[in-house]
N, C-alpha and C. Protein backbone atom coordinates (compact mmCIF):
# COMPACT_ATOMS: atom_id res chain seq x y z
N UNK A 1 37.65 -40.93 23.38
CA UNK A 1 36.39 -40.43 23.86
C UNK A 1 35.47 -40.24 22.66
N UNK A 2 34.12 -40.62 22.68
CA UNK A 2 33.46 -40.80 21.56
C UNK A 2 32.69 -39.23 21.84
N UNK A 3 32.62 -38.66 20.17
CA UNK A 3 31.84 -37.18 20.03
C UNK A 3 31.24 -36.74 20.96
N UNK A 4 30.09 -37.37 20.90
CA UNK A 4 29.13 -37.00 22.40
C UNK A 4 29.57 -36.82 23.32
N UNK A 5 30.45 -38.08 24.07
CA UNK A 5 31.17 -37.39 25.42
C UNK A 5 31.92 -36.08 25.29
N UNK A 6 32.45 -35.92 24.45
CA UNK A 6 33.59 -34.36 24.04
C UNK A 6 32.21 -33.71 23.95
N UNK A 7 31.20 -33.84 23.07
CA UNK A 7 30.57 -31.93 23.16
C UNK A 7 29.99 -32.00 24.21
N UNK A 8 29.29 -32.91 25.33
CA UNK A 8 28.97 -33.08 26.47
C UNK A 8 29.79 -32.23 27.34
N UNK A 9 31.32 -32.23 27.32
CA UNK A 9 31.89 -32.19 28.18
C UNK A 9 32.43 -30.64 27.51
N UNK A 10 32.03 -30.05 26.46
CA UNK A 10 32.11 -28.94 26.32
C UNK A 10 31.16 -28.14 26.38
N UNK A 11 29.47 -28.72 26.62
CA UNK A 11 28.87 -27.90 26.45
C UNK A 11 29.18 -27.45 28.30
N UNK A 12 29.13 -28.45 29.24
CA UNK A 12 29.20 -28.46 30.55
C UNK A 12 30.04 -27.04 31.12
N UNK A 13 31.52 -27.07 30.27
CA UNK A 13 32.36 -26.03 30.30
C UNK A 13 31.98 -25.04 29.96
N UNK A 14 31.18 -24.90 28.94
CA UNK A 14 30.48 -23.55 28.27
C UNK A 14 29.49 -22.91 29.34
N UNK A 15 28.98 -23.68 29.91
CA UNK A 15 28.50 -23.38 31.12
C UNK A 15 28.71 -22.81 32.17
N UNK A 16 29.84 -23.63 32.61
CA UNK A 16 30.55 -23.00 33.70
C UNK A 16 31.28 -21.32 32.99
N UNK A 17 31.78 -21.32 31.86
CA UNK A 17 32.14 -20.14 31.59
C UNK A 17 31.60 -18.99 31.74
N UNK A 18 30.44 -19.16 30.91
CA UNK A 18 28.87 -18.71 30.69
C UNK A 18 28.86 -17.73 32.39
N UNK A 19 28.81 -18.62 33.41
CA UNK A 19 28.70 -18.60 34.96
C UNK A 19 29.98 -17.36 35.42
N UNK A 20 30.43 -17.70 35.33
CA UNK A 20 31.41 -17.45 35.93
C UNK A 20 31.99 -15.64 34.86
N UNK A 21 31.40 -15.91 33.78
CA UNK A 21 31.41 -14.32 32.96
C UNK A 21 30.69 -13.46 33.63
N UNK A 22 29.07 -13.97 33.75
CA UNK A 22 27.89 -13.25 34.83
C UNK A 22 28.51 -12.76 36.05
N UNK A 23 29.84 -13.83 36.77
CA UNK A 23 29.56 -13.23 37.85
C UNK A 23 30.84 -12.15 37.97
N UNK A 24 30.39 -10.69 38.75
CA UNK A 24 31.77 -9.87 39.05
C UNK A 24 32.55 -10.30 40.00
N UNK A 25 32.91 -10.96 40.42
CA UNK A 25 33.84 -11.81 41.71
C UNK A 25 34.74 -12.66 41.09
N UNK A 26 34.23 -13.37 39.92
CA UNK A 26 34.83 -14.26 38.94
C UNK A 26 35.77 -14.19 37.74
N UNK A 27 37.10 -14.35 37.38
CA UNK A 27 37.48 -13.89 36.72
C UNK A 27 36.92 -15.10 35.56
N UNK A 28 37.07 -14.97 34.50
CA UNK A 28 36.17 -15.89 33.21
C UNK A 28 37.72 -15.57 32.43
N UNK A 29 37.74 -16.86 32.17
CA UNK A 29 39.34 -17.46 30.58
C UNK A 29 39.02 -16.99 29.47
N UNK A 30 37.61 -17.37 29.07
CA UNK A 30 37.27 -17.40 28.07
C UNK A 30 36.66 -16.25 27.05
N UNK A 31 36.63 -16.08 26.17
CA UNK A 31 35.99 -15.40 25.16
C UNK A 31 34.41 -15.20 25.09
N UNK A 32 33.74 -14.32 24.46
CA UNK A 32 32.52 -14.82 24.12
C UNK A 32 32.40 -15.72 22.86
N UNK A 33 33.09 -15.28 22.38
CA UNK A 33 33.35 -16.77 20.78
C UNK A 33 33.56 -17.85 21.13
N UNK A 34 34.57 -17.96 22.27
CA UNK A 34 34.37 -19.44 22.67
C UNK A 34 33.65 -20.11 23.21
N UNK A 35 32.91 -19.52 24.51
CA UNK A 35 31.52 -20.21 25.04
C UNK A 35 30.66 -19.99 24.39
N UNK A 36 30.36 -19.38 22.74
CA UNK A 36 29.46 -19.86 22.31
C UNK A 36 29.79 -20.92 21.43
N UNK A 37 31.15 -20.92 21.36
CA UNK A 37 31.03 -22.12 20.08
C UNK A 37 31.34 -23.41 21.14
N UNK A 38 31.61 -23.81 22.55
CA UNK A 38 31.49 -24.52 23.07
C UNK A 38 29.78 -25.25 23.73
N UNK A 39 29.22 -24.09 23.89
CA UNK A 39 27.58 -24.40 24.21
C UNK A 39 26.74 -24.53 22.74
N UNK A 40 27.10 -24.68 22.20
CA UNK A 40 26.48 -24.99 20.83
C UNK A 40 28.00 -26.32 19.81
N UNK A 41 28.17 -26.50 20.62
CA UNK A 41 28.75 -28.20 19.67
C UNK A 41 29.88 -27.93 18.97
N UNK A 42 30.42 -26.68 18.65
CA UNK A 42 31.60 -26.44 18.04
C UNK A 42 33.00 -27.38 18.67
N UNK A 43 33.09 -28.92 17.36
CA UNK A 43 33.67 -29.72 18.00
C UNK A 43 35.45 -28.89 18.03
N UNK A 44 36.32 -28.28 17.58
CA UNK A 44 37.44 -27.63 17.50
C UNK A 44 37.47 -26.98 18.76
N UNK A 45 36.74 -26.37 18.99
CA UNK A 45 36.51 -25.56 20.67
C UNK A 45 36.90 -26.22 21.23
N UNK A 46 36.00 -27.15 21.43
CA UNK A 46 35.98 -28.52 22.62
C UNK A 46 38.08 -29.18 22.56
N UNK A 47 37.89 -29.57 21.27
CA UNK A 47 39.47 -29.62 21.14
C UNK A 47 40.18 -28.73 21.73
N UNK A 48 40.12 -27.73 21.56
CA UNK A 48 41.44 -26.56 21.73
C UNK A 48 41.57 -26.44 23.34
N UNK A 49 40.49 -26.58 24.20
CA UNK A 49 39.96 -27.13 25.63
C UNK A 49 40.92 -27.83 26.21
N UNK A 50 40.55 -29.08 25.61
CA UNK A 50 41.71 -30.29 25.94
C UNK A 50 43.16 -29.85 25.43
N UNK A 51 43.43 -29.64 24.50
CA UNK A 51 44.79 -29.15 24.33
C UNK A 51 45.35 -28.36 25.19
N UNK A 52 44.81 -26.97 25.84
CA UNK A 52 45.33 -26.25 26.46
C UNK A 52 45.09 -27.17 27.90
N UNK A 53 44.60 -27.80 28.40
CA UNK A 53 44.81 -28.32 29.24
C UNK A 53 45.76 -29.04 30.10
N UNK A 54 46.49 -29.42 29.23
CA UNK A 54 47.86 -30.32 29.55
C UNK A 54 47.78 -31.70 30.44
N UNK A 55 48.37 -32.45 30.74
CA UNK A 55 48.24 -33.35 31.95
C UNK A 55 49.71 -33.84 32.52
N UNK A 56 49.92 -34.51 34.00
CA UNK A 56 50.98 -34.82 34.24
C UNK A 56 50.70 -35.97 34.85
N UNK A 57 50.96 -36.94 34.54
CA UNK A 57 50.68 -38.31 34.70
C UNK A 57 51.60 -38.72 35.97
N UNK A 58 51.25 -39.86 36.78
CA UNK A 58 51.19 -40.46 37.73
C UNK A 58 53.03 -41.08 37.85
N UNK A 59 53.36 -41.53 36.82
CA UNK A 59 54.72 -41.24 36.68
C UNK A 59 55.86 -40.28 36.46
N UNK A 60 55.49 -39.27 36.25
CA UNK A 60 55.98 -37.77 36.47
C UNK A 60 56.05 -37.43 38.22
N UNK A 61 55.17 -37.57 38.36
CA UNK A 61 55.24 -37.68 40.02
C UNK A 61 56.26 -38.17 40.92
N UNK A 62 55.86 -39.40 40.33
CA UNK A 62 56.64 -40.28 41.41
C UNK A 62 58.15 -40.32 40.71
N UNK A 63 58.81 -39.86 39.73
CA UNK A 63 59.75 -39.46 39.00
C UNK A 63 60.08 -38.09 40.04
N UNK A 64 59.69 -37.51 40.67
CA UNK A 64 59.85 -35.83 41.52
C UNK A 64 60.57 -36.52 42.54
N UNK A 65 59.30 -37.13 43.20
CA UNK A 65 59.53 -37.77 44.55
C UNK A 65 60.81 -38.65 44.90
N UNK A 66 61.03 -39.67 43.51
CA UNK A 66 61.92 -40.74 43.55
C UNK A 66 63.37 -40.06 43.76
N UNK A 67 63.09 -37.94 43.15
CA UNK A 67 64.18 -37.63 43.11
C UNK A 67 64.44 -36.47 44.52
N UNK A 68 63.57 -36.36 44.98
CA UNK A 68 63.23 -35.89 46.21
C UNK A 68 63.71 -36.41 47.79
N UNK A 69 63.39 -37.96 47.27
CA UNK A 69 62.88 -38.52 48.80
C UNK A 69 64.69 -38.63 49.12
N UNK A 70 65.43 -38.97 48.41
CA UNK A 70 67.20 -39.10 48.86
C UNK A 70 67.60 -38.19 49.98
N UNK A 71 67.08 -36.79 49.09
CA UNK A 71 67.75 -35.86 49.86
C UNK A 71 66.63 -35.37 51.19
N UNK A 72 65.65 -35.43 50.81
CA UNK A 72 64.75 -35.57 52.73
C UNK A 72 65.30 -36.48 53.42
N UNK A 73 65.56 -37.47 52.70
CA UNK A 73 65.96 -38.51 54.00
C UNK A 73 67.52 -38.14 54.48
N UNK A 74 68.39 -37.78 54.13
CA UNK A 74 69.40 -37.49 54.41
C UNK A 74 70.10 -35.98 55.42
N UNK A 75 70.24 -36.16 55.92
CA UNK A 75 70.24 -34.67 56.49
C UNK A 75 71.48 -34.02 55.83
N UNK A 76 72.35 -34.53 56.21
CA UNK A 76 73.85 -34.34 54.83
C UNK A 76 73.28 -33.60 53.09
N UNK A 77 72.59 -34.91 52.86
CA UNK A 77 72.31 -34.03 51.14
C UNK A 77 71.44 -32.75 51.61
N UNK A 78 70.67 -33.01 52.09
CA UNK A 78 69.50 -31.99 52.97
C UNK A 78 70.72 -30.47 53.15
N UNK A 79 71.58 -30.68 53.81
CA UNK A 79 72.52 -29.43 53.88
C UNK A 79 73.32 -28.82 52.43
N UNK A 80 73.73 -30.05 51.78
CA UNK A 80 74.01 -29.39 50.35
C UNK A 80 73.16 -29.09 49.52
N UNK A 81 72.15 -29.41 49.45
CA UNK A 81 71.11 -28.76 48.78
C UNK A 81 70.86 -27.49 48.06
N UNK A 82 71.39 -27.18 47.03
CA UNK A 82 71.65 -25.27 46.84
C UNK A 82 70.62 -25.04 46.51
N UNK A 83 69.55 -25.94 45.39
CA UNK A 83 68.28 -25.30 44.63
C UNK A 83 67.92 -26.19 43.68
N UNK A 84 67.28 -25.96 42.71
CA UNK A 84 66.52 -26.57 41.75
C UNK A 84 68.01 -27.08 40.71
N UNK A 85 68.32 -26.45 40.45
CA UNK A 85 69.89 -26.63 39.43
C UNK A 85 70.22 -27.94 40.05
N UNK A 86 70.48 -28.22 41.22
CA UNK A 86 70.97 -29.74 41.75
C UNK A 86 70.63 -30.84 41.56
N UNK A 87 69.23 -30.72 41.14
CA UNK A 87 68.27 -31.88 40.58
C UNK A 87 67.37 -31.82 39.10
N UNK A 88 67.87 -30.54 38.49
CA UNK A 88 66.94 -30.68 37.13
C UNK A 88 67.81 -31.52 36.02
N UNK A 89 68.76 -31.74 35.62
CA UNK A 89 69.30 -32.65 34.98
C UNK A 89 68.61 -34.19 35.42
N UNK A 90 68.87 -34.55 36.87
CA UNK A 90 67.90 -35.84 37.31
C UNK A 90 66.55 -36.08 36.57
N UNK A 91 65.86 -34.83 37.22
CA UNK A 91 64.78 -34.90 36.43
C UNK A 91 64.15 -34.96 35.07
N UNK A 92 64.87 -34.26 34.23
CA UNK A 92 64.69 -34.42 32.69
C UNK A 92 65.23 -35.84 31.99
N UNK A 93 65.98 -36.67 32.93
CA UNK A 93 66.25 -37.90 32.58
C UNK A 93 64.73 -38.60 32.40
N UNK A 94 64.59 -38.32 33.84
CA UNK A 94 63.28 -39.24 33.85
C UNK A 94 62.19 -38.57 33.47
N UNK A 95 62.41 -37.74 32.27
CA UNK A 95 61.33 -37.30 31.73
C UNK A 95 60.38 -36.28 32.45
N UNK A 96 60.89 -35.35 32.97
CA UNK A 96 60.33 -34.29 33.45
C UNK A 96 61.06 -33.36 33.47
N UNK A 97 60.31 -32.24 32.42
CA UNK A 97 60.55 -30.96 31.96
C UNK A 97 60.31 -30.06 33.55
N UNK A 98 60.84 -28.96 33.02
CA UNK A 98 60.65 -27.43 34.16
C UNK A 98 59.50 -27.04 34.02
N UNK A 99 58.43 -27.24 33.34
CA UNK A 99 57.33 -26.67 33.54
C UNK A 99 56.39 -27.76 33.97
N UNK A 100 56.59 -29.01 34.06
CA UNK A 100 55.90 -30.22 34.67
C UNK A 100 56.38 -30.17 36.07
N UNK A 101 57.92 -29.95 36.49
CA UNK A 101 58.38 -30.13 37.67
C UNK A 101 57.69 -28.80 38.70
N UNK A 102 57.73 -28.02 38.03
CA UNK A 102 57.17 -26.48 38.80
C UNK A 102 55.53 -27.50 39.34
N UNK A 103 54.66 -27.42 38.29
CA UNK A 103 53.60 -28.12 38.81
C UNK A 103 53.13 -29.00 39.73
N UNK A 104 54.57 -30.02 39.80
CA UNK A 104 54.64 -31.31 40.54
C UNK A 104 55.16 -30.56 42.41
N UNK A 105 56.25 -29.84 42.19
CA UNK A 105 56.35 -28.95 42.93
C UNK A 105 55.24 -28.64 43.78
N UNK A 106 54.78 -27.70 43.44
CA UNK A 106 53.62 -26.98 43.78
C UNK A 106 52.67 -28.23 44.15
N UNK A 107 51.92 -28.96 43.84
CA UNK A 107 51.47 -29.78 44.61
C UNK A 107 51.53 -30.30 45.63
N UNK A 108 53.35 -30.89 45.54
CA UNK A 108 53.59 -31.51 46.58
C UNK A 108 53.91 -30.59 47.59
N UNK A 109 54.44 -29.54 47.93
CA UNK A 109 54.16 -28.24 48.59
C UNK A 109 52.85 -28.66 49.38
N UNK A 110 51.84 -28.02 48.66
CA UNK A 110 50.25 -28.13 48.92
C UNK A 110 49.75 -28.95 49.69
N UNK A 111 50.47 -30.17 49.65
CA UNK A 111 50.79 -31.66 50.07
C UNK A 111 51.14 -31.87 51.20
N UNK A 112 52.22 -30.74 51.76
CA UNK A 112 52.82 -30.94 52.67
C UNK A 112 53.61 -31.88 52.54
N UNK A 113 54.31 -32.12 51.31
CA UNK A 113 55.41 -33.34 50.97
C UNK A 113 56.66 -32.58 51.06
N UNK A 114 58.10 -33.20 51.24
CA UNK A 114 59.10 -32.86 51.11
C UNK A 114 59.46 -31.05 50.98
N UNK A 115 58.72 -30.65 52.25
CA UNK A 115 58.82 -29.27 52.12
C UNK A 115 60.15 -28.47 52.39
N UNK A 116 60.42 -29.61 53.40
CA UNK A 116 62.06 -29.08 53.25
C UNK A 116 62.95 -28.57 52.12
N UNK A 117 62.99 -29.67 51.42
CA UNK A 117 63.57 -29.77 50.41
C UNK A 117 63.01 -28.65 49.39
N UNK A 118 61.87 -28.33 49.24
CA UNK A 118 61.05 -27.44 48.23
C UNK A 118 61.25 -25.84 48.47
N UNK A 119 61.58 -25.84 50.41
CA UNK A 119 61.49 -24.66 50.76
C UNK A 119 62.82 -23.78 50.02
N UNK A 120 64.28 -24.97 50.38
CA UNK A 120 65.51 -24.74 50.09
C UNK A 120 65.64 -24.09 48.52
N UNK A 121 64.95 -24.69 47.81
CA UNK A 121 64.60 -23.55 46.18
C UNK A 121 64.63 -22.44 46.32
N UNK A 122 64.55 -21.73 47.38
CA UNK A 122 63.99 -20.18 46.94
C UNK A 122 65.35 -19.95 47.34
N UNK A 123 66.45 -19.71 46.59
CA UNK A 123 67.82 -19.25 46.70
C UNK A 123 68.54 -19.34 45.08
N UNK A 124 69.59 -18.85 44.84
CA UNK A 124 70.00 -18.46 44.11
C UNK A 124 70.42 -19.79 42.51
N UNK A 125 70.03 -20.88 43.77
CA UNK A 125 70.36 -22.03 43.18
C UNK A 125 69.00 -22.55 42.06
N UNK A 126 68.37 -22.05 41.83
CA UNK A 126 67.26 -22.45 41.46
C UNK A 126 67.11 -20.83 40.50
N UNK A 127 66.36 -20.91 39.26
CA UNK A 127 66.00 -20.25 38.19
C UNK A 127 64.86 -19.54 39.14
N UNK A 128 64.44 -18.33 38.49
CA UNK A 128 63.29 -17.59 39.26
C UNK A 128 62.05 -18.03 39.43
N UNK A 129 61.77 -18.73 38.18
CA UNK A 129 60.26 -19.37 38.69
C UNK A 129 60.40 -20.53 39.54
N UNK A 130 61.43 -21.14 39.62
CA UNK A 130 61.56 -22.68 40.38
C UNK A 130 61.93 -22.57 41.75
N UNK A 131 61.70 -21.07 42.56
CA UNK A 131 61.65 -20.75 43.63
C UNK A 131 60.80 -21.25 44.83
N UNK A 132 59.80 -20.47 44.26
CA UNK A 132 58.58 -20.83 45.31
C UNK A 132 57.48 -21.17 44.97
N UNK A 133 56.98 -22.16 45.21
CA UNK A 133 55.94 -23.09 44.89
C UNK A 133 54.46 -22.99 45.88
N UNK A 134 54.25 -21.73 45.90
CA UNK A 134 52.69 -21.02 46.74
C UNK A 134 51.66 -21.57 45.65
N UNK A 135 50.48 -22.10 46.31
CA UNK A 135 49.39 -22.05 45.33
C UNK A 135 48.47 -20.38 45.35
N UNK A 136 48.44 -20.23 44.22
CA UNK A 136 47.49 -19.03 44.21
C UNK A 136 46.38 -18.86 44.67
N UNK A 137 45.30 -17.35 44.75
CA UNK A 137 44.19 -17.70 44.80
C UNK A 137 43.45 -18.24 44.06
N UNK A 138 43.61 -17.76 42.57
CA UNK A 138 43.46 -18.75 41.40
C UNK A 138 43.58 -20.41 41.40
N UNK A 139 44.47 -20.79 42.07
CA UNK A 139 44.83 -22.37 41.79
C UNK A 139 43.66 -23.10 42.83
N UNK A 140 42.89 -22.65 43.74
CA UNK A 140 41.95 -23.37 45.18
C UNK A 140 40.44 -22.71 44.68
């Protein structure tokens, strides 16, 4: 992404921050140091933005699903099913960590994808955060 597009796309954010500080309904991330050094060109800001941002790419996904769809389709695996523990080794093969899978989770939840299977997490078989996959009010 060439300079301009990045402070463009930070001053935009600085904005929305800016917004969303003003308003009392709104909770605001940010600092006042940071929306000012984002609305005024501070290219490191803009960086640190994107960094904390993270992303989970389109193959991470379908890496969930690929490990998902077995046991929806099955009613058998569907019954052994204990929790997240049953499938996170799968998953870190194919390159998806516990804090990508929670995310992917939660989407597909949201999704109305493989809820079966997602619901069955919230048991002993699964680590505490890899329970339940609600979107917040925060997350909509």
């Amino acid at each position: 992404m060439d300079k301009e597009t990045k402070l463009f796309f930070g001053k935009i954010l600085g904005e929305i921050y800016r917004t969303q500080r003003a308003s009392d309904d709104i909770a605001c991330p940010a600092s006042s140091g940071q929306i000012y050094a984002l609305l005024n060109g501070f290219e490191s800001a803009v960086d640190q933005e994107f960094e904390m941002m993270g992303s989970i790419s389109k193959e991470q996904v379908k890496a969930v699903m690929d490990v998902l769809d077995p046991i929806w389709m099955d009613q058998e695996k569907l019954a052994n099913f204990k929790g997240f523990y049953d499938i996170e080794r799968e998953l870190q093969s194919r390159g998806v960590d516990r804090s990508d899978a929670i995310g992917i989770l939660t989407y597909l939840k949201a999704n109305h994808q493989f809820t079966e299977v997602i619901d069955k997490m919230d048991t002993s078989g699964s680590p505490t955060e890899c329970r339940r996959f609600e979107l917040s009010d925060w997350d909509t």
